[in-house]
N, C-alpha and C. Protein backbone atom coordinates (compact mmCIF):
# COMPACT_ATOMS: atom_id res chain seq x y z
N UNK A 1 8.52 15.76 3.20
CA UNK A 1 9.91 15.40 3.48
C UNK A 1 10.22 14.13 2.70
N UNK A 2 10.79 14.32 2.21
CA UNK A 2 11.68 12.94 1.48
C UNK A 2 12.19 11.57 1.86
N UNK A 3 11.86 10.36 2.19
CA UNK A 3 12.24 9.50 2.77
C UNK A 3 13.53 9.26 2.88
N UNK A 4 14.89 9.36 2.48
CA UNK A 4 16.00 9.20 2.23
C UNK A 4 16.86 10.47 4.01
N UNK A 5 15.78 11.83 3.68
CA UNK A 5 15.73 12.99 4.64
C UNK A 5 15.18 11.85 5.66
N UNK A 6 14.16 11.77 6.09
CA UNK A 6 13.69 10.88 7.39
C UNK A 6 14.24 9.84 7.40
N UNK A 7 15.50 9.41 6.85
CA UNK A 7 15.62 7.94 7.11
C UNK A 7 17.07 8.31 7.76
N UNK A 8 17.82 9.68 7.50
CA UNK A 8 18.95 9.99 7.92
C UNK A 8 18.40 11.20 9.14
N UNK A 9 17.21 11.66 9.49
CA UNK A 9 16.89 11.89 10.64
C UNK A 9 16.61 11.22 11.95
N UNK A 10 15.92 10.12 11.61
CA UNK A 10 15.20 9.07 12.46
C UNK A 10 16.22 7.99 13.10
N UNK A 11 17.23 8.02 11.61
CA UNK A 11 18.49 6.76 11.94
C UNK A 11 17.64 5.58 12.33
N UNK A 12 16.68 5.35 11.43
CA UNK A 12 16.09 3.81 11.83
C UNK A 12 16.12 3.43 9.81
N UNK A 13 15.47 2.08 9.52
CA UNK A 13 15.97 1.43 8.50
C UNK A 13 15.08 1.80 7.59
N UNK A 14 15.13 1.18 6.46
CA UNK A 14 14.51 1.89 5.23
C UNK A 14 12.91 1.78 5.40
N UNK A 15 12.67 0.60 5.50
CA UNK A 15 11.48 0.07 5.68
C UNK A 15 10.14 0.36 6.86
N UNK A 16 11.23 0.65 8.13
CA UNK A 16 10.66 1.58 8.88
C UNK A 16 10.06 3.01 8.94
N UNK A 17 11.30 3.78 7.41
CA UNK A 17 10.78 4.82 7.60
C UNK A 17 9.53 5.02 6.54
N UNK A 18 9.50 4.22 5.59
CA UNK A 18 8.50 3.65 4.60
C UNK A 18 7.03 3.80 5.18
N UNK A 19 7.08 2.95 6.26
CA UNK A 19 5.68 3.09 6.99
C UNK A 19 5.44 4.12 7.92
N UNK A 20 6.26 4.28 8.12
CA UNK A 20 6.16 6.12 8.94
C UNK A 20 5.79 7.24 8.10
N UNK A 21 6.59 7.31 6.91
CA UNK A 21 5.73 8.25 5.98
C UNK A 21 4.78 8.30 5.28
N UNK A 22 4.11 6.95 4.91
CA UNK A 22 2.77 6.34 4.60
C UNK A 22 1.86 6.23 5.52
N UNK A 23 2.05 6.42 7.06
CA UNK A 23 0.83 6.51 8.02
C UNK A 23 1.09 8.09 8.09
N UNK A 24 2.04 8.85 8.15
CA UNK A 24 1.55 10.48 8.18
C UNK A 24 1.01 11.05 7.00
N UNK A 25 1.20 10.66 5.67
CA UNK A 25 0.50 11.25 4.36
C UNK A 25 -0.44 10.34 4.39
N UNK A 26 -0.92 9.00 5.09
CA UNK A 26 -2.44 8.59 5.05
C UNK A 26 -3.06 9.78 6.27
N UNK A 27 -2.77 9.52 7.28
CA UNK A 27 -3.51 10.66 8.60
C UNK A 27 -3.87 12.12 8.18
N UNK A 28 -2.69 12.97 7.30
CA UNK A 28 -2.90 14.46 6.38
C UNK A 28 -4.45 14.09 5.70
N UNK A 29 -4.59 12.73 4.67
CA UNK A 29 -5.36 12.77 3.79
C UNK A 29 -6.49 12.42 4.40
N UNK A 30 -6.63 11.80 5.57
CA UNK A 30 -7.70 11.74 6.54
C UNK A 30 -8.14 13.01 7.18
N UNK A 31 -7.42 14.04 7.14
CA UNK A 31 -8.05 15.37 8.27
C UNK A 31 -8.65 16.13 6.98
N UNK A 32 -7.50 16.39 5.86
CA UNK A 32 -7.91 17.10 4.92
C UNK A 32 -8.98 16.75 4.06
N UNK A 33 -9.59 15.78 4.10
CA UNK A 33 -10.67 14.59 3.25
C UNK A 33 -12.02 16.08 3.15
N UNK A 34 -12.32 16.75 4.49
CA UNK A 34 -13.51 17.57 4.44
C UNK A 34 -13.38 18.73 4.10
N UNK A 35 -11.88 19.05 3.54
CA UNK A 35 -12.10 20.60 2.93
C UNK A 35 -11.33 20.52 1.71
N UNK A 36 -12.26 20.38 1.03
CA UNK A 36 -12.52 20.53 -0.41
C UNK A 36 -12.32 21.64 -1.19
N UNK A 37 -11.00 21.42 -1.78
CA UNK A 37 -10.96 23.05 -2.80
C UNK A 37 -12.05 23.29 -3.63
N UNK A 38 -12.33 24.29 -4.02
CA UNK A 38 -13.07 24.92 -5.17
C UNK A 38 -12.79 26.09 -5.90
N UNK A 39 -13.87 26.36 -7.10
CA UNK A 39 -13.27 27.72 -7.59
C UNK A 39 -12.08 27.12 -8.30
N UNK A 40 -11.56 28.35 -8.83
CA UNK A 40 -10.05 28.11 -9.61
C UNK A 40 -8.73 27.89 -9.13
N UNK A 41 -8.25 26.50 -9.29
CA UNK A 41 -7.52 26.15 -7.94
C UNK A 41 -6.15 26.19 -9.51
N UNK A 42 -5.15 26.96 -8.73
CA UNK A 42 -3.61 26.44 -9.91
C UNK A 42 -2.68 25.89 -8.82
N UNK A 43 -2.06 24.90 -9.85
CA UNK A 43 -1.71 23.98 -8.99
C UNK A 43 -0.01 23.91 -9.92
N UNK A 44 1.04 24.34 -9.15
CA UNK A 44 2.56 24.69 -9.31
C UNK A 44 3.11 22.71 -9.17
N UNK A 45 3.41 22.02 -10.50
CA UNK A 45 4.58 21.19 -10.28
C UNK A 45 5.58 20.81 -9.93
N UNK A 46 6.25 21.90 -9.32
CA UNK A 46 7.29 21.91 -8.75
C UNK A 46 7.49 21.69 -7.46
């Protein structure tokens, strides 16, 4: 989600929502840390 999206969901201030989306994409990268892709992984830029 886009911070600009959570910042007009939450209706709290920029900075607030700053650290709200930086402790949920740190916590994701904490669960996901033990499963490790492998094999031929393609990966879409978009």
């Amino acid at each position: 989600m886009a911070a600009l999206e959570l910042l007009r969901y939450l209706e709290v201030n920029d900075e607030a929502v700053w650290r709200i989306k930086h402790r949920v994409m740190q916590a994701m990268a904490t669960r996901e840390a033990p499963r490790q892709l492998s094999g031929f992984v393609q990966v879409d830029d978009a």
